[in-house]
C-alpha atoms as a PDB file:
ATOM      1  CA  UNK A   1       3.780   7.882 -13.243  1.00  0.00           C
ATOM      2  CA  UNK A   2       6.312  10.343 -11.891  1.00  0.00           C
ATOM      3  CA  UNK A   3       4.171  13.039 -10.823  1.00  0.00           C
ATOM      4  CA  UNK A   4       1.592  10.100  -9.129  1.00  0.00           C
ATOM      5  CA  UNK A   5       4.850   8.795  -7.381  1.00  0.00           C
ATOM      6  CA  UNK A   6       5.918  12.232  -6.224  1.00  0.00           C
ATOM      7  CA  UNK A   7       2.807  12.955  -4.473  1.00  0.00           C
ATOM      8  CA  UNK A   8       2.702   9.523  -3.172  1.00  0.00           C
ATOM      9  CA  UNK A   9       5.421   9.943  -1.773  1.00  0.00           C
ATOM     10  CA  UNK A  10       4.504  12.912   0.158  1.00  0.00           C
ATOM     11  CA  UNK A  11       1.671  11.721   1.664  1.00  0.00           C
ATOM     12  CA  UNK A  12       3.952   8.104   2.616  1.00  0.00           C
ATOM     13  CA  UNK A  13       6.477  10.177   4.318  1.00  0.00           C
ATOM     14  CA  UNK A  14       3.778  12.150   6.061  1.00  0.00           C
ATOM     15  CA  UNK A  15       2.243   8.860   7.520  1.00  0.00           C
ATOM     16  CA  UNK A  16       5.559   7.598   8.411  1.00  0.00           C
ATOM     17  CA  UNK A  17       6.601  10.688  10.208  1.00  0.00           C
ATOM     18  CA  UNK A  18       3.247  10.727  11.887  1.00  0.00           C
ATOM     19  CA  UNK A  19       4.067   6.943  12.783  1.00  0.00           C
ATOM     20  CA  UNK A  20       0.756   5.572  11.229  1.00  0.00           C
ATOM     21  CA  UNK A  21       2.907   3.227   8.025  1.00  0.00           C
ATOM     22  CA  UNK A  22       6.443   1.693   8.440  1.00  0.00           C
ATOM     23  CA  UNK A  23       9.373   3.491   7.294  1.00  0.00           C
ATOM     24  CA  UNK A  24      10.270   1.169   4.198  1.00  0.00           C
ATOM     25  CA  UNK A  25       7.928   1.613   2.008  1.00  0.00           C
ATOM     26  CA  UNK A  26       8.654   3.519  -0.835  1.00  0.00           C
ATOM     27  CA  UNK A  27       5.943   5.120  -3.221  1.00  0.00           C
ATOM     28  CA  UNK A  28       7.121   2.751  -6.220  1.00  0.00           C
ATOM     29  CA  UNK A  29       6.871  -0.593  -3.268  1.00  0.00           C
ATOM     30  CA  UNK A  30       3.040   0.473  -3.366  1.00  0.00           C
ATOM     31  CA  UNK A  31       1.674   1.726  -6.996  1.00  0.00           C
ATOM     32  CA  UNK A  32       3.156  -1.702  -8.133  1.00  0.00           C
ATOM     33  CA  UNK A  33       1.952  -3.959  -5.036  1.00  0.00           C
ATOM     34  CA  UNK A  34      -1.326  -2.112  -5.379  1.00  0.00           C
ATOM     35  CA  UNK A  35      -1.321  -2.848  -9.678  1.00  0.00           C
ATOM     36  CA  UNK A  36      -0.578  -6.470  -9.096  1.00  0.00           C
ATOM     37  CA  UNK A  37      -3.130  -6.929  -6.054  1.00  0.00           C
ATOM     38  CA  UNK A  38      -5.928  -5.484  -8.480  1.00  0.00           C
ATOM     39  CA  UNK A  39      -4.827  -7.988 -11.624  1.00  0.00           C
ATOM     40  CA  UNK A  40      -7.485 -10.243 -11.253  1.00  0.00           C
ATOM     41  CA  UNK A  41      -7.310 -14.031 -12.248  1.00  0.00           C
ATOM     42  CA  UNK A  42     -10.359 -15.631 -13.930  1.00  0.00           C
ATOM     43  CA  UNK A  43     -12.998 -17.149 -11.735  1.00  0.00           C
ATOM     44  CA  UNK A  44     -12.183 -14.756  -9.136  1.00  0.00           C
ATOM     45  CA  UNK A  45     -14.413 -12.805  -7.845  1.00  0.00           C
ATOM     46  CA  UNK A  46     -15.415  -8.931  -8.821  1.00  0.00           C
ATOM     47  CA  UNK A  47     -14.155  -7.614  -5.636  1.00  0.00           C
ATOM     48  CA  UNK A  48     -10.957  -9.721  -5.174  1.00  0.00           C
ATOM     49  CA  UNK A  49      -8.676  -7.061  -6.126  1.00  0.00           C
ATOM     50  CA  UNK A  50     -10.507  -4.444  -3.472  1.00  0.00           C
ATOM     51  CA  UNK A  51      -9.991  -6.899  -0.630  1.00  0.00           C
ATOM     52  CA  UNK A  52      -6.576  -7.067  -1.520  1.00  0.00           C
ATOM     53  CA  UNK A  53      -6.026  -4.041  -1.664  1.00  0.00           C
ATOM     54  CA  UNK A  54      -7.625  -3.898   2.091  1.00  0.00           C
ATOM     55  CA  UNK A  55      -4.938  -6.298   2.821  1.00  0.00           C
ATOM     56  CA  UNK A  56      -2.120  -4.773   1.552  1.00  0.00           C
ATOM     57  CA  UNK A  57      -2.895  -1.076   3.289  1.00  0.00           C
ATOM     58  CA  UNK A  58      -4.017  -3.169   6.230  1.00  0.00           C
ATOM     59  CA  UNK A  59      -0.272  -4.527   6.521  1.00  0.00           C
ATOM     60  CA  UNK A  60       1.166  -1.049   5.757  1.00  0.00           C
ATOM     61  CA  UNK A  61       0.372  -0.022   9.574  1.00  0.00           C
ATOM     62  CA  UNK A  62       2.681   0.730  12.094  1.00  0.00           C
ATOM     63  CA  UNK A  63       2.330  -1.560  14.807  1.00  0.00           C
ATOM     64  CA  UNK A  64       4.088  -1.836  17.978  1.00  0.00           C
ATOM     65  CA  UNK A  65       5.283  -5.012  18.845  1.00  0.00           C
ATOM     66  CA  UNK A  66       5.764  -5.868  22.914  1.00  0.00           C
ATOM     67  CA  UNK A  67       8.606  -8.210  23.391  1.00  0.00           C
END
C-alpha cells in the first residue's frame, strides 16, 4: 500500500500542478474512495463499481467556476 500510495501520489501532484485535479486530494482520499466505490452491494449490477468509479475521477477535475 505504501509504495502504490507513493506513486499515486506523484502522478496526483503532477495533475494538480498541471491544473487538470483539485489540490485536496490526497493519494490515500482516492485508493480508499476508489475501494469503497468498487464494493458492490447485491442486486447491483456487474458494472456498478466501474461507473462509479467514472464518477468519482469525473468529480476529481479541475473546473473553473465563473462567478
Amino acid at each position: 500500500m505504501e509504495k502504490l500510495g507513493a506513486a499515486l501520489g506523484s502522478l496526483l501532484d503532477a495533475a494538480t500542478a498541471a491544473g487538470e485535479i483539485r489540490a485536496v486530494v490526497s493519494s490515500q482520499d482516492l485508493l480508499y474512495a476508489v475501494a469503497k466505490l468498487c464494493a458492490t452491494l447485491p442486486g447491483e449490477e456487474p458494472d456498478h463499481g466501474r461507473r462509479m468509479v467514472a464518477l468519482l475521477v469525473d468529480g476529481l477535475r479541475s473546473v473553473d467556476i465563473e462567478p
